[in-house]
Structures are given as C-alpha cells and as structure tokens.
C-alpha atoms as a PDB file:
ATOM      1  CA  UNK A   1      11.164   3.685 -25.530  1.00  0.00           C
ATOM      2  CA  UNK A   2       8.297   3.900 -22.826  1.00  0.00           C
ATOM      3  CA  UNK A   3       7.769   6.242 -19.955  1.00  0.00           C
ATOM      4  CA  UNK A   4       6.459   5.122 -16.798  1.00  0.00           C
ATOM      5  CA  UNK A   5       5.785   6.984 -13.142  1.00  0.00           C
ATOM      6  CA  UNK A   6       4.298   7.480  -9.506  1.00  0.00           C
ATOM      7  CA  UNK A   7       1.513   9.711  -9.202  1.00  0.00           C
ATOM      8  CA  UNK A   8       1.460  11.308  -5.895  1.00  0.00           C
ATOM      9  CA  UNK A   9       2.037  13.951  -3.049  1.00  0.00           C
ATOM     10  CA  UNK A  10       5.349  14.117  -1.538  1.00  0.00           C
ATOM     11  CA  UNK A  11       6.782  11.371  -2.884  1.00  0.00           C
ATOM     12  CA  UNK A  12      10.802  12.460  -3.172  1.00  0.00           C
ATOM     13  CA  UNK A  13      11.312   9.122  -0.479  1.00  0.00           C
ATOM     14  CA  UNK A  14       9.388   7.133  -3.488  1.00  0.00           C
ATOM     15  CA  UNK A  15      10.989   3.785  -4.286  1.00  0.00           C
ATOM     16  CA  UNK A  16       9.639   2.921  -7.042  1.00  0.00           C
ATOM     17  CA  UNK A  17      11.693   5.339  -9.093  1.00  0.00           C
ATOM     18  CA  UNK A  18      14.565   3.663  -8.090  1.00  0.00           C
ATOM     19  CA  UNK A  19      13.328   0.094  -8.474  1.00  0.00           C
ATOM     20  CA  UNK A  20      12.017   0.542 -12.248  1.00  0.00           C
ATOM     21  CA  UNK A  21      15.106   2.810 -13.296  1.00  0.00           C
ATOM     22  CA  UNK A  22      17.280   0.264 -11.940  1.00  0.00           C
ATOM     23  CA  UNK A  23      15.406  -2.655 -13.585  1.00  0.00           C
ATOM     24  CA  UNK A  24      15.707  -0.864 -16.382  1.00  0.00           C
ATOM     25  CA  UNK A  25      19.524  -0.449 -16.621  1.00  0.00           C
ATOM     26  CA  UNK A  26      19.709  -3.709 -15.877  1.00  0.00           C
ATOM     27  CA  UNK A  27      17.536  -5.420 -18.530  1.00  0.00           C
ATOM     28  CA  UNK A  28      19.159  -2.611 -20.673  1.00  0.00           C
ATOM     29  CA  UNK A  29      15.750  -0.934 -21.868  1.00  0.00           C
ATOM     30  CA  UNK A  30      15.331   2.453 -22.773  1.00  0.00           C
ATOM     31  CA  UNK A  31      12.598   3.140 -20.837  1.00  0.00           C
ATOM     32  CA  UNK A  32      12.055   5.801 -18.149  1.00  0.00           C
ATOM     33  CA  UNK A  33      10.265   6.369 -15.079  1.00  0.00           C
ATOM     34  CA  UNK A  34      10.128   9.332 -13.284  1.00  0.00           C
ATOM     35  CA  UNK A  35       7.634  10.891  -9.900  1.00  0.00           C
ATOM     36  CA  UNK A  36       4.597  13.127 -11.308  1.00  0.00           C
ATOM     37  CA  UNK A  37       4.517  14.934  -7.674  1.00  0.00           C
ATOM     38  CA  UNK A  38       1.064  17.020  -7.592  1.00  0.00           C
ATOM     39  CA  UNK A  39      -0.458  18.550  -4.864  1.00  0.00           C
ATOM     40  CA  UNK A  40      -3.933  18.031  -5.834  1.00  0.00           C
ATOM     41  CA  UNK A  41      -5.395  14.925  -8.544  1.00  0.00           C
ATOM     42  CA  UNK A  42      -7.411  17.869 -10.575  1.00  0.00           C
ATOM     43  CA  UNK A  43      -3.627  17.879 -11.744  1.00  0.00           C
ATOM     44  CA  UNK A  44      -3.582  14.349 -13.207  1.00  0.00           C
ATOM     45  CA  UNK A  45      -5.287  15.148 -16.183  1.00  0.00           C
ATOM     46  CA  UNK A  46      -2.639  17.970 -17.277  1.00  0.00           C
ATOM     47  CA  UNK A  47       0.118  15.357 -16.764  1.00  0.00           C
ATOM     48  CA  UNK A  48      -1.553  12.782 -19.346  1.00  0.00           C
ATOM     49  CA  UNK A  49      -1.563  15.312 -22.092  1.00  0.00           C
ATOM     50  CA  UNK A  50       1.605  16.841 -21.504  1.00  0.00           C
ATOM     51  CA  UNK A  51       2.803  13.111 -21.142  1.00  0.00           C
ATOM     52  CA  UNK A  52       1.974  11.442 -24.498  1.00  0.00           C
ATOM     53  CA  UNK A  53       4.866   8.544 -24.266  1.00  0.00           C
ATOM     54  CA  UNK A  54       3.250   6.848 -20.757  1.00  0.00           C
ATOM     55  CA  UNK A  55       2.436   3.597 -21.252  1.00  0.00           C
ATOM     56  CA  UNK A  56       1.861   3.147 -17.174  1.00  0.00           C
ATOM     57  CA  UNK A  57       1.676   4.952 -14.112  1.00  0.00           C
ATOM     58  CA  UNK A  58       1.888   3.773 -10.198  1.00  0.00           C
ATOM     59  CA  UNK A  59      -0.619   5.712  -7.699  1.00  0.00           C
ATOM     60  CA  UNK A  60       0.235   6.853  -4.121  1.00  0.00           C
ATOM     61  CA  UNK A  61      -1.004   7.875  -0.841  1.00  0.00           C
ATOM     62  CA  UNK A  62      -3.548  10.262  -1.293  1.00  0.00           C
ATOM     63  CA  UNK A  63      -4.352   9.322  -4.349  1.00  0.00           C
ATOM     64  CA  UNK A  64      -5.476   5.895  -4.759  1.00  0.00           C
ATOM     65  CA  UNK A  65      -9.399   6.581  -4.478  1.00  0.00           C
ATOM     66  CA  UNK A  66      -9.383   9.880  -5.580  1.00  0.00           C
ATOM     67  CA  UNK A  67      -7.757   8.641  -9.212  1.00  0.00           C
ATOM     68  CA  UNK A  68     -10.716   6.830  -9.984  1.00  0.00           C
ATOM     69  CA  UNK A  69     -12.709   9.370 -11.731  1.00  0.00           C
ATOM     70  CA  UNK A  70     -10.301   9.849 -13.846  1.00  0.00           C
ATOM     71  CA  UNK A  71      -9.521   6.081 -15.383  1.00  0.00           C
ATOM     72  CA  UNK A  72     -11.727   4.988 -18.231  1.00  0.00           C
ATOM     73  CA  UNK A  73     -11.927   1.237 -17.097  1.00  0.00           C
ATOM     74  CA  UNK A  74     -11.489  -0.836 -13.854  1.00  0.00           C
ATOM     75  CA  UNK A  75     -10.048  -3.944 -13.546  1.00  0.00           C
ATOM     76  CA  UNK A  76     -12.632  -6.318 -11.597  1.00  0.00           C
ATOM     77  CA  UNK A  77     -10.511  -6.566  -8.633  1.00  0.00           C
ATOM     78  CA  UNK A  78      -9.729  -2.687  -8.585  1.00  0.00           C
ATOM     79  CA  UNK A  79     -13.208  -2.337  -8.542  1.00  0.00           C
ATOM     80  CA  UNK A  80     -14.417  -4.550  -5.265  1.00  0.00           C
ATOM     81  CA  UNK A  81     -11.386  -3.249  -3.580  1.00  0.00           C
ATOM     82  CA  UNK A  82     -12.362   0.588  -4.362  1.00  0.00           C
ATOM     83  CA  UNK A  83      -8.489   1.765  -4.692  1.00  0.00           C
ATOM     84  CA  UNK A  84      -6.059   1.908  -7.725  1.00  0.00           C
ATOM     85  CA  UNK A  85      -2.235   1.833  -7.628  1.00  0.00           C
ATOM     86  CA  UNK A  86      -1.507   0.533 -11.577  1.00  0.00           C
ATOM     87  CA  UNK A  87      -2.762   2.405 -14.431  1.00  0.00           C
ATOM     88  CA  UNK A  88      -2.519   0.809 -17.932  1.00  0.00           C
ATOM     89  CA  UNK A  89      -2.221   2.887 -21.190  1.00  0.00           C
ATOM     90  CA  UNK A  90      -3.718   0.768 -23.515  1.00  0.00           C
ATOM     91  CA  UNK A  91      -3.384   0.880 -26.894  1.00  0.00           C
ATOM     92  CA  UNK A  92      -6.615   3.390 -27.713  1.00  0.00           C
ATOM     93  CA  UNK A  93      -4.961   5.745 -25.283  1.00  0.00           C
ATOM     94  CA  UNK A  94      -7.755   5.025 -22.657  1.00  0.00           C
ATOM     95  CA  UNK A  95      -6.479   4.580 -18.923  1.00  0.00           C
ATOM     96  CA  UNK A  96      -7.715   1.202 -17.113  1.00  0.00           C
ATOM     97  CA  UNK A  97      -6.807   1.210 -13.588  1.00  0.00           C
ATOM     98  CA  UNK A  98      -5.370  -2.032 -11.566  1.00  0.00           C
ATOM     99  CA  UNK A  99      -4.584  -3.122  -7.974  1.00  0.00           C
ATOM    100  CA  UNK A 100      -1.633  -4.881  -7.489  1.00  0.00           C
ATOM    101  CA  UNK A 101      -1.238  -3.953  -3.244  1.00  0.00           C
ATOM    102  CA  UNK A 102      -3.490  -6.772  -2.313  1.00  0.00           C
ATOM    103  CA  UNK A 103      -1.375  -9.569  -4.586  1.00  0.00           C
ATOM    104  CA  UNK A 104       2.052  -7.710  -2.773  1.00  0.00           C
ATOM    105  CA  UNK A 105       0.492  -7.768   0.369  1.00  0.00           C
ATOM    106  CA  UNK A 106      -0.757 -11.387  -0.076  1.00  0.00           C
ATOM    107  CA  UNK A 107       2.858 -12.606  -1.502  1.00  0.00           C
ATOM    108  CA  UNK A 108       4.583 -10.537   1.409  1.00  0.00           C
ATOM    109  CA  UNK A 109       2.728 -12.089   3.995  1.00  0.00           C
ATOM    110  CA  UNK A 110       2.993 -15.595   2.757  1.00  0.00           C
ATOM    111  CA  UNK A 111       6.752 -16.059   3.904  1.00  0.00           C
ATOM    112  CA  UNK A 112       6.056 -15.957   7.462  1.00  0.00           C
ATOM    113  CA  UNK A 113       4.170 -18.711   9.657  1.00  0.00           C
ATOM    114  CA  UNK A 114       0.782 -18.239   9.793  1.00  0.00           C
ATOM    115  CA  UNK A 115      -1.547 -16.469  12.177  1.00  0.00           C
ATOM    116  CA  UNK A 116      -3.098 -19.306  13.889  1.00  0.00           C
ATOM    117  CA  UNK A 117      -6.030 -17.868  14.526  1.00  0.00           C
ATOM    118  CA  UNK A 118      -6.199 -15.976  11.761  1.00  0.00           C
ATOM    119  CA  UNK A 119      -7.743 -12.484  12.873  1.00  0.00           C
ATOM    120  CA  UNK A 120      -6.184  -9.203  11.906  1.00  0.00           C
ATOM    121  CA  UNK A 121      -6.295  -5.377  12.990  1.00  0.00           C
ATOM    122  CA  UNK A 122      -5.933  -2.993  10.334  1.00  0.00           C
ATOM    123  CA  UNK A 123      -5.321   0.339  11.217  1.00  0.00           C
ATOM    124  CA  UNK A 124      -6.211   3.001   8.943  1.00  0.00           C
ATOM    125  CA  UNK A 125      -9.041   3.177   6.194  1.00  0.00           C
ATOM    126  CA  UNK A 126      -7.899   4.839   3.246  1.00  0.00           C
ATOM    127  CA  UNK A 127      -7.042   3.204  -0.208  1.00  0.00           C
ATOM    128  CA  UNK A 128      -3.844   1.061   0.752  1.00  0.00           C
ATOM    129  CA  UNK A 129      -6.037  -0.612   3.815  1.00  0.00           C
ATOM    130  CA  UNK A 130      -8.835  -1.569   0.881  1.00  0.00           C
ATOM    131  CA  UNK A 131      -6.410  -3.469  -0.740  1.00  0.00           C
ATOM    132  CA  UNK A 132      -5.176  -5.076   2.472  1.00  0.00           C
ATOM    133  CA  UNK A 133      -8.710  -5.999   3.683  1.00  0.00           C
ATOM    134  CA  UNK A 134      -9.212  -7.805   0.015  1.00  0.00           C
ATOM    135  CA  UNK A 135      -6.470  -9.813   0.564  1.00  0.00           C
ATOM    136  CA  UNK A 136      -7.207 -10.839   4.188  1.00  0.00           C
ATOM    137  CA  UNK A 137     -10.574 -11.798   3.657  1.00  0.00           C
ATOM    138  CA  UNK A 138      -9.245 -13.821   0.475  1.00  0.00           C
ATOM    139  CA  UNK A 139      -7.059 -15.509   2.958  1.00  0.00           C
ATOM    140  CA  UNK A 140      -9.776 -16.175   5.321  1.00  0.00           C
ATOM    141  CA  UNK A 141      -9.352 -13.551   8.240  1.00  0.00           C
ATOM    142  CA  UNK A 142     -11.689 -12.142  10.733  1.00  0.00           C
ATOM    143  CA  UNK A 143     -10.781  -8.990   9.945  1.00  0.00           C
ATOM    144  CA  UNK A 144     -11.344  -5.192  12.213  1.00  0.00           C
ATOM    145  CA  UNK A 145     -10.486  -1.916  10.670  1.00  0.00           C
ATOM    146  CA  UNK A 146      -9.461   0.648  13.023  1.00  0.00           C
ATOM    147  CA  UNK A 147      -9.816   4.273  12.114  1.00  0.00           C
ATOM    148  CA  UNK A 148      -9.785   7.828  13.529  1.00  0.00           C
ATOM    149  CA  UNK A 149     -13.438   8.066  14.142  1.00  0.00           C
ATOM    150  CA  UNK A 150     -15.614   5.011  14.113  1.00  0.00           C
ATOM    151  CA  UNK A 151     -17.755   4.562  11.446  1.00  0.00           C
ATOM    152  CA  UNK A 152     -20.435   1.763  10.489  1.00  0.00           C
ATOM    153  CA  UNK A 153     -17.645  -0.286   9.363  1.00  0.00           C
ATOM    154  CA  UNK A 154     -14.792   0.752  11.902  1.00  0.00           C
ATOM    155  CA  UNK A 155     -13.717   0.970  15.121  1.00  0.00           C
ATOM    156  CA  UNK A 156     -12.048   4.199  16.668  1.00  0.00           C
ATOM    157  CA  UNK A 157      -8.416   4.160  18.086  1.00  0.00           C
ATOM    158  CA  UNK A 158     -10.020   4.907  21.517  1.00  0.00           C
ATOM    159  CA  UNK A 159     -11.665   1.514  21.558  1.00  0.00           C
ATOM    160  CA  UNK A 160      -8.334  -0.523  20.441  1.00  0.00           C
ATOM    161  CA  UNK A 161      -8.556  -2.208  24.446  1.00  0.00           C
ATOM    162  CA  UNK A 162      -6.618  -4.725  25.198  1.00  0.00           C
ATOM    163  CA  UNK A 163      -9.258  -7.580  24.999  1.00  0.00           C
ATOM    164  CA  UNK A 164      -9.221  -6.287  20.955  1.00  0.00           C
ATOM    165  CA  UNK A 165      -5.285  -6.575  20.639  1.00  0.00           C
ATOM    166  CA  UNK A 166      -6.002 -10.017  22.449  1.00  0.00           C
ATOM    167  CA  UNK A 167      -8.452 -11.088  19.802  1.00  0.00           C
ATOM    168  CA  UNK A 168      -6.262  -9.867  16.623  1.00  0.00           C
ATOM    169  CA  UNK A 169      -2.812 -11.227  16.105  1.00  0.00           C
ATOM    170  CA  UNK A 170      -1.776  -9.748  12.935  1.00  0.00           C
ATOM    171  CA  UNK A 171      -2.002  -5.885  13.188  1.00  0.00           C
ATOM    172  CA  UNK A 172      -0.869  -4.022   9.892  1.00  0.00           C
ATOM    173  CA  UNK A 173      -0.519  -0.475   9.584  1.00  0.00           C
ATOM    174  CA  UNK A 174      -1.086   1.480   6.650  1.00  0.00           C
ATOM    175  CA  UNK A 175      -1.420   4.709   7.567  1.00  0.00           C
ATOM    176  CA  UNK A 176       1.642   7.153   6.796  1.00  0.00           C
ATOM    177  CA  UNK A 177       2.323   7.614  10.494  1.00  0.00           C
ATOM    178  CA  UNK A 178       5.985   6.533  10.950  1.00  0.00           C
ATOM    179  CA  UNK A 179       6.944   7.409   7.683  1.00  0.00           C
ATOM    180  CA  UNK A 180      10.529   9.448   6.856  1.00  0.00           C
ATOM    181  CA  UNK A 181      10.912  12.057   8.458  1.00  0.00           C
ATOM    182  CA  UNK A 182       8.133  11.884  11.063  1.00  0.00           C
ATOM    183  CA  UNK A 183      10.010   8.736  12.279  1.00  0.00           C
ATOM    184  CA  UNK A 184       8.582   9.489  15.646  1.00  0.00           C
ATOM    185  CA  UNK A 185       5.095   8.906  14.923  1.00  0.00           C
ATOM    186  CA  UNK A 186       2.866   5.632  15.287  1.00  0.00           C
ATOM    187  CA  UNK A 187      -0.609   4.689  15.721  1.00  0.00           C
ATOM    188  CA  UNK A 188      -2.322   5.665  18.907  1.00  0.00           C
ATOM    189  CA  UNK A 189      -2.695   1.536  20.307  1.00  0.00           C
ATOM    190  CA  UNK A 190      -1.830   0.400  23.648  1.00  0.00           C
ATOM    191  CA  UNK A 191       1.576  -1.253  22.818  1.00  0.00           C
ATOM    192  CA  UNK A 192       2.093  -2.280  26.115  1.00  0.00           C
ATOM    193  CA  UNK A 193      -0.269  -5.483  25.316  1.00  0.00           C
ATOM    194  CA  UNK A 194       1.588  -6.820  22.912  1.00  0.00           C
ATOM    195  CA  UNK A 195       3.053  -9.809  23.036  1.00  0.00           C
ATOM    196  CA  UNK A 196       5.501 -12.956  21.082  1.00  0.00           C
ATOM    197  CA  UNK A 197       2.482 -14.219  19.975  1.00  0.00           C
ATOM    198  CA  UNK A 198       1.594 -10.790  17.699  1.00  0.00           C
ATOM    199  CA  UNK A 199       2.915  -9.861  14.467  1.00  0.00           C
ATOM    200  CA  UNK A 200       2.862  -6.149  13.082  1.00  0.00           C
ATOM    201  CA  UNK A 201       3.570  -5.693   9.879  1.00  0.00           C
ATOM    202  CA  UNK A 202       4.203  -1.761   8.374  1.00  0.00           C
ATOM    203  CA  UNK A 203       3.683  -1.099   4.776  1.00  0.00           C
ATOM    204  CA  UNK A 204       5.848   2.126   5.294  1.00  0.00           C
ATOM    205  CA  UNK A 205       9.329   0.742   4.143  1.00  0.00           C
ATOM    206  CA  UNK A 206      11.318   4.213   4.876  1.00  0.00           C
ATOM    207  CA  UNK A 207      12.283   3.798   7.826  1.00  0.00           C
ATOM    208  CA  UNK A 208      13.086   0.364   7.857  1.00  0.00           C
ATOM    209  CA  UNK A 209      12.286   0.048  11.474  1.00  0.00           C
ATOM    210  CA  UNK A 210       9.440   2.682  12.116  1.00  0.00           C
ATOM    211  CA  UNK A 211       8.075   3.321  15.757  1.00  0.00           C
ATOM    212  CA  UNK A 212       5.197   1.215  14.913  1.00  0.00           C
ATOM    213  CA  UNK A 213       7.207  -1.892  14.342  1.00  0.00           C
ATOM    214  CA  UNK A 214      10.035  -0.744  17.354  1.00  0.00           C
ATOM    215  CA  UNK A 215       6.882  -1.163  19.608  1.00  0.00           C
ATOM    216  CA  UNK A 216       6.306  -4.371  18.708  1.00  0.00           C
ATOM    217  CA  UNK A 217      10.051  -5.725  18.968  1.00  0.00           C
ATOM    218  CA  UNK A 218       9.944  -4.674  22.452  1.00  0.00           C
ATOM    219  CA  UNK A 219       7.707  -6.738  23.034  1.00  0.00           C
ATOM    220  CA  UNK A 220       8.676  -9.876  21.389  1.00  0.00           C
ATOM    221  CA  UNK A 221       6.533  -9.834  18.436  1.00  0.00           C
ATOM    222  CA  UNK A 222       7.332 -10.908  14.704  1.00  0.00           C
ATOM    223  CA  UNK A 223       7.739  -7.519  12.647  1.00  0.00           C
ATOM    224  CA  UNK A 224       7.672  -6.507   8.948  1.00  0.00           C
ATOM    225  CA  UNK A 225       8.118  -3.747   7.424  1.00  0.00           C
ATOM    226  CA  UNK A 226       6.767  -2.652   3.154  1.00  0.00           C
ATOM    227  CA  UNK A 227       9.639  -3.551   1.277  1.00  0.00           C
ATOM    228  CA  UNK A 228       8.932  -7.192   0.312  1.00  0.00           C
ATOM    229  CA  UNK A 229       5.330  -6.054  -0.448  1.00  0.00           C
ATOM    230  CA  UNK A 230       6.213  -3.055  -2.217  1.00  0.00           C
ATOM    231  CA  UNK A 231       8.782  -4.914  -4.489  1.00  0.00           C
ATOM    232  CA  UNK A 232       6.085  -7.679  -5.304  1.00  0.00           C
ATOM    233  CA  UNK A 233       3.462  -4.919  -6.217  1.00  0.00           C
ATOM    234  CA  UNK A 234       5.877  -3.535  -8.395  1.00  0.00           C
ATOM    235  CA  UNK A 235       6.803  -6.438 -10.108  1.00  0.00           C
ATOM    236  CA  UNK A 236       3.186  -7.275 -11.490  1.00  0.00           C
ATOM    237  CA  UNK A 237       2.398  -3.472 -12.020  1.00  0.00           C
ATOM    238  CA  UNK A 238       5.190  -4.741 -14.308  1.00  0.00           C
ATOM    239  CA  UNK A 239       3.779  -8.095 -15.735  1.00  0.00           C
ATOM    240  CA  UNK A 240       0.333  -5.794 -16.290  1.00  0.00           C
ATOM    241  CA  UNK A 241       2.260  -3.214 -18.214  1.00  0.00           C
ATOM    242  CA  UNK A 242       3.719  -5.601 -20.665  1.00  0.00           C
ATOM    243  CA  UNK A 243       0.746  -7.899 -20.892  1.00  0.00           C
END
C-alpha cells in the first residue's frame, strides 16, 4: 500500500482526491490519497515526517513556487518552468519535484483547431501560468502575460486594450478568479471585444462554466474550461509515480 496527496490551501473543491481514489477502486489497489490542507508551506515539512508511507504528492495554488525549497532535486523541466505540481518519493526518501501542468495543458489544448495566428494572452503570473507559458512557447506562440501590476516581463490589466485582445487569440486564465464559490469573479479585460474568432480557455474546472468563460460564449468564442487538462496532469503525475 502507498499514500499519495494534494498539498495546498483550501483545497476541499480538490479533484484530484476524487480522481486517484477512484482510480484506485477501480484498478483495485490499496493505495490512498488524501488533501494535506495547510495554511502556510513552513507546514510541509511536518507533513513528510508525520507521513512516512508517501510515495507522491500533487502541489496547488499557492504553493507551486513556494515548495521548491523544500524538494531535494528538480526535474529539468520543473526547473526552466520555475513551478512544481508532482513530487516523487524516491527510494532514498529524498523529494524530486516534477511539472506535469505544461504536458496537461499542452495535451488539453491539442483537441481543438488551432490558433491561426498563434499568439496567446495569459492572465495571471504565478506558478500554474509558468507552466502554461512553457508549453506555449514549446508550441510556438507569441506569447503576453498579463498581471496585476506590470512588471519587466508583464503587462498590467489596465493596458489589456482592445488592439491587445485583437492581437492575442487564445487567452487562458489561470488565476483563481472564478473559482467555487466566488463564481462571480473574472479577470478585469474588456470582454466586450471579444469575438468567434477568440478562444478562452479556464484552468479553474469548478465551476464548469466560470464568468470568465460565460464572457466569452457571449460573444461567440470557443471556450474551455480545466478538466481535460487537469485529468491529463494527473495521469502522468501518475506514470512519474510508478516509473
């Protein structure tokens, strides 16, 4: 038997709990997975040693940069991205940490037509829009990040115009705004210049439909929402865990 969890901060919505538990039952494997919810990462380490049976753990929003310190190892693509969702017990008992957003992202994306001009606005520029940068610019996008303050690296919401929403077909969000129960929220961009030609796609996954992705249905434009990408994240978290 093996234990697995999520490390993060209000994560009761959490679907991977679900997913691996019911993976498990079905592949009838006595393994467990359960949410480590901790308010702040100092917490991490007291989790480990009062956890000796993990053989992997899955990282959350806010966590995915600030874990980091605490991993012994970085896998190569972990480490240009910056961010870690996988962690990998391995057999010493040292933690190696893994991305596996950009390959879900990446996967996700791939069963829709392409962006024919292949330029995409990411909003938000914490550890899940890393990930999603990697795998845009691995896929050959012009890429703008978009974040509450601009930066050297960034734009500010304020300067989303409509020229930019113009020049940036995809637009993903992955920042929590939108996310169960603050179903109300969504990114501060001028919706009203959307169009058929856009497509906005949500990591959030609870709601199905969040505001974000309402705005852009109301305008025409092809929508997804986290699940897909969330599933095939969790699925090599998976193949990494057993490999």
């Amino acid at each position: 038997m093996a234990n697995y969890g999520l490390i993060g901060k209000n994560i009761a919505y959490s679907f991977s709990k679900k997913f691996f538990n019911e993976k498990f039952k079905k592949e009838k494997l006595t393994h467990s997975y359960q949410n480590f919810d901790i308010d702040t990462i100092e917490l991490f380490e007291k989790i480990i040693k009062e956890n000796t049976g993990i053989k992997g753990l899955n990282v959350t929003i806010p966590y995915k940069e600030k874990i980091i310190p605490y991993l012994d190892t970085l896998d190569n693509q972990a480490r240009i991205i910056g961010a870690v969702n996988t962690i990998k017990v391995l057999e010493d008992g040292s933690l190696k940490g893994y991305n596996t957003d950009h390959y879900g992202f990446s996967k996700a994306l791939s069963s829709y037509p392409a962006i024919t001009n292949k330029t995409a606005l990411i909003l938000g520029n914490g550890g899940a829009s890393k990930a999603i940068r990697y795998a845009l610019d691995t896929l050959g996008y012009a890429c703008t990040t978009v974040s509450r303050n601009k930066t050297q690296d960034t734009i500010s919401y304020k300067q989303v115009t409509k020229q930019v929403l113009e020049d940036h077909l995809l637009i993903v969000n992955t920042t929590p705004l939108g996310v169960a129960p603050d179903v109300l929220k969504c990114p501060e961009i001028p919706y009203r210049h959307l169009t058929k030609e856009h497509f906005l796609f949500d990591l959030i996954y609870n709601p199905q439909k969040t505001a974000f992705l309402k705005h852009g249905l109301a305008k025409g434009a092809t929508i997804a929402n986290g699940s897909k990408m969330l599933e095939y994240q969790a699925q090599e978290a998976w193949s990494i865990w057993n490999s």
